[in-house]
N, C-alpha and C. Protein backbone atom coordinates (compact mmCIF):
# COMPACT_ATOMS: atom_id res chain seq x y z
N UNK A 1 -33.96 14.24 -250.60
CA UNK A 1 -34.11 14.24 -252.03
C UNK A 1 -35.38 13.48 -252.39
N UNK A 2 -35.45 12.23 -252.60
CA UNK A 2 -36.26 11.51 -252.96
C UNK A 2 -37.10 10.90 -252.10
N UNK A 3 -38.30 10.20 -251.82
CA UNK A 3 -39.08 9.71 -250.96
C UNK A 3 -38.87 8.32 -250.76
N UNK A 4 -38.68 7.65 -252.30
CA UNK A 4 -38.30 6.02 -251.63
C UNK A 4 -37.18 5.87 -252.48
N UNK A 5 -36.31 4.65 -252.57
CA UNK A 5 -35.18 3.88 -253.58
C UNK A 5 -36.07 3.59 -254.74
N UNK A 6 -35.37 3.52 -255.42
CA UNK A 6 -36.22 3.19 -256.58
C UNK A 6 -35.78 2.05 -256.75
N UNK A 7 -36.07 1.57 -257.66
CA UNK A 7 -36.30 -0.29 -257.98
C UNK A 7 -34.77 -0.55 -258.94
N UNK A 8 -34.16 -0.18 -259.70
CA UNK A 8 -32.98 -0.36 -259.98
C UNK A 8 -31.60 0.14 -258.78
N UNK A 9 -32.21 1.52 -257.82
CA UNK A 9 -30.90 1.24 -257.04
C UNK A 9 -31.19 0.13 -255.96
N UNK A 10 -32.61 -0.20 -255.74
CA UNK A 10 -32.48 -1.20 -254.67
C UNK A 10 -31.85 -2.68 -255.51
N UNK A 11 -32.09 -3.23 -257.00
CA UNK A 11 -31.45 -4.47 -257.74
C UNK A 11 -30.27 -3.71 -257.41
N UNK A 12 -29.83 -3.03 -257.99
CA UNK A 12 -27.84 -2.63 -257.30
C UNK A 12 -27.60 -2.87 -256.05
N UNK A 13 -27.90 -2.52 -254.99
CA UNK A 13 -27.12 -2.58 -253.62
C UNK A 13 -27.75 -4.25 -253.08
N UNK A 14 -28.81 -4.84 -254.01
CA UNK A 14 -29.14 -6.19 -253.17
C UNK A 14 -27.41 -7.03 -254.39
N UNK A 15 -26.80 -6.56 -255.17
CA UNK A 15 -25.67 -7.29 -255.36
C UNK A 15 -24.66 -7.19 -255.32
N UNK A 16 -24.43 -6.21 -254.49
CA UNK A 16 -22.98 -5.90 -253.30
C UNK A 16 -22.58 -7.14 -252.48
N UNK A 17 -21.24 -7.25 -252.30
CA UNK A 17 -20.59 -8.32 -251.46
C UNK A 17 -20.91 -8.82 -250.31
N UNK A 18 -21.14 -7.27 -249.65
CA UNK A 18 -21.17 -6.70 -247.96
C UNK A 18 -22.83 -6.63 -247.93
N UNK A 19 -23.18 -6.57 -246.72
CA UNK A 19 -24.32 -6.11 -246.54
C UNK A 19 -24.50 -4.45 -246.34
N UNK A 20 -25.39 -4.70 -246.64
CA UNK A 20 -25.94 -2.62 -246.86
C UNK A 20 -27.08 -2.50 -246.21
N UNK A 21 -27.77 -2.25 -245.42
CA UNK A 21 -28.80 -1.44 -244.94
C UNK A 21 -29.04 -0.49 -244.49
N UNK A 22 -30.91 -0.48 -245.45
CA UNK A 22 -31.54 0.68 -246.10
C UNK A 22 -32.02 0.87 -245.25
N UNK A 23 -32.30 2.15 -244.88
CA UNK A 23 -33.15 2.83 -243.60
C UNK A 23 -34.19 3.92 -244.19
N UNK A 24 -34.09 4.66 -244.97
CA UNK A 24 -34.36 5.34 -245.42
C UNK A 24 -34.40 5.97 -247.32
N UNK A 25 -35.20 6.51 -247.83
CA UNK A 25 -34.37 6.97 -249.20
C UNK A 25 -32.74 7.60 -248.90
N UNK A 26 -33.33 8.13 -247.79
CA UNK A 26 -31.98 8.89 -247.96
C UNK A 26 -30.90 8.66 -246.29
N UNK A 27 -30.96 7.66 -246.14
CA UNK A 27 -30.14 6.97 -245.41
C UNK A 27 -29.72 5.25 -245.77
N UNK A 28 -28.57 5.20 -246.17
CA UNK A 28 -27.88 4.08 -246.49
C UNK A 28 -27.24 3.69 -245.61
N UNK A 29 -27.18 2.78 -244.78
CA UNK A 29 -25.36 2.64 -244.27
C UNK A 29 -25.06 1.34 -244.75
N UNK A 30 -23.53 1.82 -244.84
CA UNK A 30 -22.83 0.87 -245.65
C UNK A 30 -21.56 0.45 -244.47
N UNK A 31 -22.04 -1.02 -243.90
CA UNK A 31 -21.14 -1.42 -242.89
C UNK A 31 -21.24 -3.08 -242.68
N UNK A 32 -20.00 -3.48 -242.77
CA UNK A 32 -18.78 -2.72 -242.83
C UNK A 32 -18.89 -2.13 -244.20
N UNK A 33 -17.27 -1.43 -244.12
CA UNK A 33 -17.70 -0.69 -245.92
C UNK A 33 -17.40 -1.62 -246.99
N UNK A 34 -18.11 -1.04 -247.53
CA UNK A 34 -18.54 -1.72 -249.16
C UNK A 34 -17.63 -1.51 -249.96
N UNK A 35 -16.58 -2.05 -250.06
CA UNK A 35 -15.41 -1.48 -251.04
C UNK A 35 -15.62 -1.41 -253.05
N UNK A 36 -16.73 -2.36 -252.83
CA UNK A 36 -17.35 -2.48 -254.06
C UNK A 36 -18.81 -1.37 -254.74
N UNK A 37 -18.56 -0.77 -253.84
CA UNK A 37 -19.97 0.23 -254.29
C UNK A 37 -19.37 1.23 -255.29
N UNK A 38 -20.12 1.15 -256.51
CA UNK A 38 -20.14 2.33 -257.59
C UNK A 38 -21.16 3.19 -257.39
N UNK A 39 -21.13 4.30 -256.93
CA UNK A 39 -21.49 5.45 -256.81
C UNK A 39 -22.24 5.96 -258.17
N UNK A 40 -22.13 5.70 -259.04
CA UNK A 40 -22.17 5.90 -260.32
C UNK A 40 -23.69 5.50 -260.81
N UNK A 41 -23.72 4.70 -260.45
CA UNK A 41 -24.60 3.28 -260.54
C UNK A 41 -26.11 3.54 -259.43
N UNK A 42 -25.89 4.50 -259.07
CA UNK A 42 -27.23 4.77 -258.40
C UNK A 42 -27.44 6.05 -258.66
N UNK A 43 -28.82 6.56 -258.39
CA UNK A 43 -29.57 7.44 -258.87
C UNK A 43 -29.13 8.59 -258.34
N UNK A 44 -29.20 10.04 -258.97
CA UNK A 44 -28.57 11.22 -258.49
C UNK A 44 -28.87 11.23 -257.20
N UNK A 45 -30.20 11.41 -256.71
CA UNK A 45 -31.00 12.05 -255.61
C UNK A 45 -30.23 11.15 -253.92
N UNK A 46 -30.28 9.67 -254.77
CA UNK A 46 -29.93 8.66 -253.36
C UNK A 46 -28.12 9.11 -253.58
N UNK A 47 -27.53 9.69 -254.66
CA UNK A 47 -25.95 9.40 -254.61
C UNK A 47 -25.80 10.60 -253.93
N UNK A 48 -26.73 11.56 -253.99
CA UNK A 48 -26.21 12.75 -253.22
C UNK A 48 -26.22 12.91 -251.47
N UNK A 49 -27.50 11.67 -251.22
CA UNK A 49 -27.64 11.51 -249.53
C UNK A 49 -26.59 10.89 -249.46
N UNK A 50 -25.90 9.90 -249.85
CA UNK A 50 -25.04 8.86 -249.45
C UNK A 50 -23.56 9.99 -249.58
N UNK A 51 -23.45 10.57 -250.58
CA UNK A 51 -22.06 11.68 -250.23
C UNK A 51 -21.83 12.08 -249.03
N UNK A 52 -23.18 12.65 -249.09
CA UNK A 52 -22.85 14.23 -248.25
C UNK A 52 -23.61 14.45 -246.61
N UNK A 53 -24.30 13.14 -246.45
CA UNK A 53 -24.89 12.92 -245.50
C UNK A 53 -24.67 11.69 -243.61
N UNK A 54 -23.41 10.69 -244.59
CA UNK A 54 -23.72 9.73 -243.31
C UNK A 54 -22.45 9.74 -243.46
N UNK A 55 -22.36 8.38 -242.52
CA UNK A 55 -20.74 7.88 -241.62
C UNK A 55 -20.40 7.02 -243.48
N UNK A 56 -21.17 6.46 -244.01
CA UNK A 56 -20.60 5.60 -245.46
C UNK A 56 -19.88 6.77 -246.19
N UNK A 57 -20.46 8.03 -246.21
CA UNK A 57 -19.22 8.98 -247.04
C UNK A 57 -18.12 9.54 -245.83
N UNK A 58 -18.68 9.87 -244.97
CA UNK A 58 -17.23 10.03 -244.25
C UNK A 58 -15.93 9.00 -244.32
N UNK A 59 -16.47 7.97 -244.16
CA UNK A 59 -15.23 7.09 -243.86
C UNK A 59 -14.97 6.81 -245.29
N UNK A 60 -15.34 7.11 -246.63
CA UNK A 60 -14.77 6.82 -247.77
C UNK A 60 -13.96 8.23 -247.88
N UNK A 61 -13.69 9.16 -247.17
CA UNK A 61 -13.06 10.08 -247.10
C UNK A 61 -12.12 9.84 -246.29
N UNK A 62 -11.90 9.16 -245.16
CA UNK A 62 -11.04 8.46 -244.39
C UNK A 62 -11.26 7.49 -243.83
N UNK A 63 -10.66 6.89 -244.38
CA UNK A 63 -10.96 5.31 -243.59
C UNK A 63 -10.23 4.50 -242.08
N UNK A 64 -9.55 5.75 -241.96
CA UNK A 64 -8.65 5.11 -240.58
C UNK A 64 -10.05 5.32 -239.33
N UNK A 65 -11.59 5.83 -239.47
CA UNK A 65 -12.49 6.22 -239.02
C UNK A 65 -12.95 4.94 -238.85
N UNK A 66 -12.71 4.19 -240.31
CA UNK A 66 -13.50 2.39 -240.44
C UNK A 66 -12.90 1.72 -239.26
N UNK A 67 -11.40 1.61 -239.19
CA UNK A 67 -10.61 1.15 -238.63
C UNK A 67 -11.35 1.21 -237.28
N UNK A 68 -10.95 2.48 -236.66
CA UNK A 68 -11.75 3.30 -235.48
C UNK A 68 -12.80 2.34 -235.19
N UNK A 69 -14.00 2.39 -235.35
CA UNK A 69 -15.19 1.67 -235.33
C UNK A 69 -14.86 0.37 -235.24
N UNK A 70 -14.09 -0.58 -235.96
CA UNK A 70 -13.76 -1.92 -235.60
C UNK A 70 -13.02 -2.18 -234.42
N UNK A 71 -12.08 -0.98 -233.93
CA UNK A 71 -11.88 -1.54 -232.77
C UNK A 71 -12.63 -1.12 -231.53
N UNK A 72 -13.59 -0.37 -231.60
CA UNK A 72 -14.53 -0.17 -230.67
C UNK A 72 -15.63 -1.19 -230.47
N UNK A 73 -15.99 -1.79 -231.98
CA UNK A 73 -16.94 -2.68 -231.84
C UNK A 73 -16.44 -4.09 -230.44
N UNK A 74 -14.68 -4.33 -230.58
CA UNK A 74 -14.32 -5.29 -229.85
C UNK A 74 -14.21 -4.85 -228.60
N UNK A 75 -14.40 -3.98 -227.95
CA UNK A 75 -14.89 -3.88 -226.93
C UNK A 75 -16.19 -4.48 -225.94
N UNK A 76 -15.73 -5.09 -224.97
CA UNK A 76 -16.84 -6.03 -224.29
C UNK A 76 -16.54 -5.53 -223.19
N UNK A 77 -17.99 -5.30 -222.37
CA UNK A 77 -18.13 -5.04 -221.37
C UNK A 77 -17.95 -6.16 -220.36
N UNK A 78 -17.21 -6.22 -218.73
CA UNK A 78 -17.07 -7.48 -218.42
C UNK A 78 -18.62 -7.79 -217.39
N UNK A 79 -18.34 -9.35 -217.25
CA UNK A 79 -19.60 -9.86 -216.68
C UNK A 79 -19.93 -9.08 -215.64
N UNK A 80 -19.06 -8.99 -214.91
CA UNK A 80 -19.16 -8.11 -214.09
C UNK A 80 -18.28 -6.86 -213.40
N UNK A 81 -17.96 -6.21 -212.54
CA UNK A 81 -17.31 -5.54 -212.41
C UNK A 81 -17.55 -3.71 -212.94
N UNK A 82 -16.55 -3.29 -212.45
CA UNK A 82 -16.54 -1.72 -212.99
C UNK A 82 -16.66 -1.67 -215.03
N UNK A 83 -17.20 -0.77 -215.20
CA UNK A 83 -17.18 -0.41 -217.03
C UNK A 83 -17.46 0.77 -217.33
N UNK A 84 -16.72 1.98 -217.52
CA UNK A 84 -17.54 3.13 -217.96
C UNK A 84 -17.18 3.54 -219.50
N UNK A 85 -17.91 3.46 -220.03
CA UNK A 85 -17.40 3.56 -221.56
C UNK A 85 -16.83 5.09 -222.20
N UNK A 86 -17.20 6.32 -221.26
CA UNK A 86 -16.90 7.75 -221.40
C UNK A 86 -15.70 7.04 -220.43
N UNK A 87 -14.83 6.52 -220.31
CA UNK A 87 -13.70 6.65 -220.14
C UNK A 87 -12.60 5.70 -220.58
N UNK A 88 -13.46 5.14 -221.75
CA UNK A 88 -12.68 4.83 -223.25
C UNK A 88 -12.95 5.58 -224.23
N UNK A 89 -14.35 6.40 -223.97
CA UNK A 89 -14.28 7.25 -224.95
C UNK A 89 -13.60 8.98 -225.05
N UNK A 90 -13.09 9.11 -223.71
CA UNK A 90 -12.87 10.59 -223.28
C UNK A 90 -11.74 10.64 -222.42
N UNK A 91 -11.23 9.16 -222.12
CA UNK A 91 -9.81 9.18 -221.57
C UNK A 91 -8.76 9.74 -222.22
N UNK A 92 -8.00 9.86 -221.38
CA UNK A 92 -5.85 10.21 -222.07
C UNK A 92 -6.26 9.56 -223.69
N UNK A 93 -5.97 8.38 -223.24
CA UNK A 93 -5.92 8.22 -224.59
C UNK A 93 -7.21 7.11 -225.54
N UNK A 94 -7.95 8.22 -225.02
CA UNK A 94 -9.84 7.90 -225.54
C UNK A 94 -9.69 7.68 -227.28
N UNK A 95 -10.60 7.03 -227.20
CA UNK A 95 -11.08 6.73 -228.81
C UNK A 95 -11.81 8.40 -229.22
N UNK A 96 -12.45 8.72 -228.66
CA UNK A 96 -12.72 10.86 -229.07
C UNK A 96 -11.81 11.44 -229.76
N UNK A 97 -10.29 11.53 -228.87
CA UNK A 97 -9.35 12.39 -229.37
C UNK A 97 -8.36 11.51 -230.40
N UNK A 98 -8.53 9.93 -230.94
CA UNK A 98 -8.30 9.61 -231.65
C UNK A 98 -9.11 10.06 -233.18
N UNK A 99 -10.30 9.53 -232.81
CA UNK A 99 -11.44 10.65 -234.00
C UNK A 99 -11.04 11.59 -234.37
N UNK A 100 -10.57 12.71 -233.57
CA UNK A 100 -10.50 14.50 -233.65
C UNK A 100 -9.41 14.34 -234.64
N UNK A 101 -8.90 13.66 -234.68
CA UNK A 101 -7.42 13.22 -235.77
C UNK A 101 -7.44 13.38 -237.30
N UNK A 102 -9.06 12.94 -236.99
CA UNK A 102 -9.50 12.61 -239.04
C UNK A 102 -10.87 12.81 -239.16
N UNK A 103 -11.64 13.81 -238.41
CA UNK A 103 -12.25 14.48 -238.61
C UNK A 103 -12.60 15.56 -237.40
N UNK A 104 -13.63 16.57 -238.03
CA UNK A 104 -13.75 17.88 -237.28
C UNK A 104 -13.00 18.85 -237.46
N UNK A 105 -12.87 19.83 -236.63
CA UNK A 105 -12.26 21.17 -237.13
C UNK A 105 -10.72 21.08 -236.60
N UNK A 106 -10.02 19.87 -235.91
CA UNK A 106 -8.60 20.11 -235.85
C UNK A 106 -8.10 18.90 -237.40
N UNK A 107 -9.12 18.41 -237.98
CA UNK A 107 -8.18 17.37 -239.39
C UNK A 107 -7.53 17.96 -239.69
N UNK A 108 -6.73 17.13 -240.83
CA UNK A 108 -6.15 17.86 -242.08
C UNK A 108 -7.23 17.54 -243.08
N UNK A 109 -7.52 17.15 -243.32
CA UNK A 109 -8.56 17.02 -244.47
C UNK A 109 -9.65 17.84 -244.38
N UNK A 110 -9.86 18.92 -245.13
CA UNK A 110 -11.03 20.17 -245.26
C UNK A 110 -12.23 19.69 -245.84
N UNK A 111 -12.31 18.14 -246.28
CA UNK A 111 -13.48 18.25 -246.44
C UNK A 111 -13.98 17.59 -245.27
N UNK A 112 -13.44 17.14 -244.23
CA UNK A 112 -14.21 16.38 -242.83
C UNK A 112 -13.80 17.54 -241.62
N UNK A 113 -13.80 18.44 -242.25
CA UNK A 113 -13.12 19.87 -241.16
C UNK A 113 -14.70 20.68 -241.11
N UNK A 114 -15.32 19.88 -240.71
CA UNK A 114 -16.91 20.51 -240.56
C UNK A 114 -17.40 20.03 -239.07
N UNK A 115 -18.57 20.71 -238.71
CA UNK A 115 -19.35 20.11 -237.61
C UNK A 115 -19.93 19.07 -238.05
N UNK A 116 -20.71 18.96 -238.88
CA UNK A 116 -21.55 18.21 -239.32
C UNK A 116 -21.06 16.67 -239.81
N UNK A 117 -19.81 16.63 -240.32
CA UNK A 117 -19.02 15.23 -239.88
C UNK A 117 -18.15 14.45 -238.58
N UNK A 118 -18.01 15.74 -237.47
CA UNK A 118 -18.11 15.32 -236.34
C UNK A 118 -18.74 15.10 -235.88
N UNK A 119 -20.23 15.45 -236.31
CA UNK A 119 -21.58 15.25 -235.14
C UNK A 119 -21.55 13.75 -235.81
N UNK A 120 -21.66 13.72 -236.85
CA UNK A 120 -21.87 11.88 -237.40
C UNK A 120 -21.18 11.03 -237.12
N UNK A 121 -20.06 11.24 -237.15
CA UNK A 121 -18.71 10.24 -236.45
C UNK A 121 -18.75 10.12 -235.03
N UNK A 122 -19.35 11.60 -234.31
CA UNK A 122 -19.27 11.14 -233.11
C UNK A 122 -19.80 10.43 -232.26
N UNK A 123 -21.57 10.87 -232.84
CA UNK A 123 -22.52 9.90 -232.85
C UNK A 123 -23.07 8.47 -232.77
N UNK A 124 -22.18 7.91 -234.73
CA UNK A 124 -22.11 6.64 -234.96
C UNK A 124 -20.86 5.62 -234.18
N UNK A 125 -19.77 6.63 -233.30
CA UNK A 125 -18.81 5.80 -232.93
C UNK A 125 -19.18 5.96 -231.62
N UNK A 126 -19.58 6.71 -231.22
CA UNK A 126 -20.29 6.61 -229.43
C UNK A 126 -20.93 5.44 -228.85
N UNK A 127 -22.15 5.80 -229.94
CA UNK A 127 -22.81 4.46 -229.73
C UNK A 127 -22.44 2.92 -229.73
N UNK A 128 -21.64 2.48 -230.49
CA UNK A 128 -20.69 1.67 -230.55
C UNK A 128 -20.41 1.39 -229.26
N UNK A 129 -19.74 1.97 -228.24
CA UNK A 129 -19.48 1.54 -227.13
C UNK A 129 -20.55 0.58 -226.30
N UNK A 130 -20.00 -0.29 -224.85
CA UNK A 130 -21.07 -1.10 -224.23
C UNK A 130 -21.70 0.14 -223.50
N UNK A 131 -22.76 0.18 -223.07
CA UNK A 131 -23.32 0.91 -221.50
C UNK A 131 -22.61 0.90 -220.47
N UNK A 132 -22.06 1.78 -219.74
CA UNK A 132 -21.68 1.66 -218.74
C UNK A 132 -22.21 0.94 -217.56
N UNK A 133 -21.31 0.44 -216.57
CA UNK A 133 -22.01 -0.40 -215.36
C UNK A 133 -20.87 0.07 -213.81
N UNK A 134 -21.57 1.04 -213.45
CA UNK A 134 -20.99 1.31 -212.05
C UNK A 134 -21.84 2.43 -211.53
N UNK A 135 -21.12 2.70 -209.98
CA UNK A 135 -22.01 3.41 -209.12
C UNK A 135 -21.38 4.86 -209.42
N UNK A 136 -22.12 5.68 -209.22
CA UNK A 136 -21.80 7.12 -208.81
C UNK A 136 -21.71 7.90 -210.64
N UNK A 137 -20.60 9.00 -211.10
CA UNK A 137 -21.11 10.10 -211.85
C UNK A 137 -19.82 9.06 -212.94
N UNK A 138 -19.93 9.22 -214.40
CA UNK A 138 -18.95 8.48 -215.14
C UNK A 138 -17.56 8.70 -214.83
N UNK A 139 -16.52 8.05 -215.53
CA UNK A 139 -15.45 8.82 -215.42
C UNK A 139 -15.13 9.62 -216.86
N UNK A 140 -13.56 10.05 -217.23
CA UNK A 140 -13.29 10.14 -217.98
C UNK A 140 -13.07 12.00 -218.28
């Protein structure tokens, strides 16, 4: 939409509770979430990236996704030893097929029943994980 924030939505989001960082005009993330953000209150062009574009509108569409992400963040890799993170993320009972739950094309919710909010969720919660640390092909 737009090329930069403009100067009243950047005074709005610098007096949010949470921290918010700006990456872009049209990339916001809002993490953790901002339970206080009025949508309203910022400019069409930036309210329409922030809908329809990142993990901050997905998870205001479901938030058991927020959840998701907090407990991945507590994940620590140990000092040493075996770690493969595709097999917390793609195991029996992987954090992936917890995702597939509340968004992508098996939800119930039709508006996160898209590719394009699985590619973001899957993305932003992947990464999340530590690096793996062992020999040979991953598991999972």
């Amino acid at each position: 939409m737009g090329s930069r924030i403009s100067a009243a939505d950047e005074a709005y989001l610098a007096t949010l509770e949470r921290p918010v960082v700006v990456h872009s005009a049209s990339e916001i993330i809002l993490d953790p979430v901002v339970p206080s953000l009025d949508m309203s209150r910022l400019s069409s062009g930036l309210r329409w990236d922030i809908e329809h574009s990142d993990w901050a509108w997905i998870i205001s569409q479901e938030r058991r996704l927020a959840a998701l992400a907090r407990r991945i963040r507590c994940i620590r890799r140990p000092r040493q030893g075996f770690f493969c993170a595709n097999e917390h993320w793609y195991g029996e009972h992987g954090y992936r097929n917890q995702m597939c739950d509340w968004v992508g094309w098996g939800c119930r919710n039709p508006v996160l029943r898209t590719s394009q909010a699985y590619d973001v969720a899957y993305e932003y919660l992947y990464q999340l994980l530590p690096n793996c640390r062992h020999e040979g092909l991953c598991a999972g």
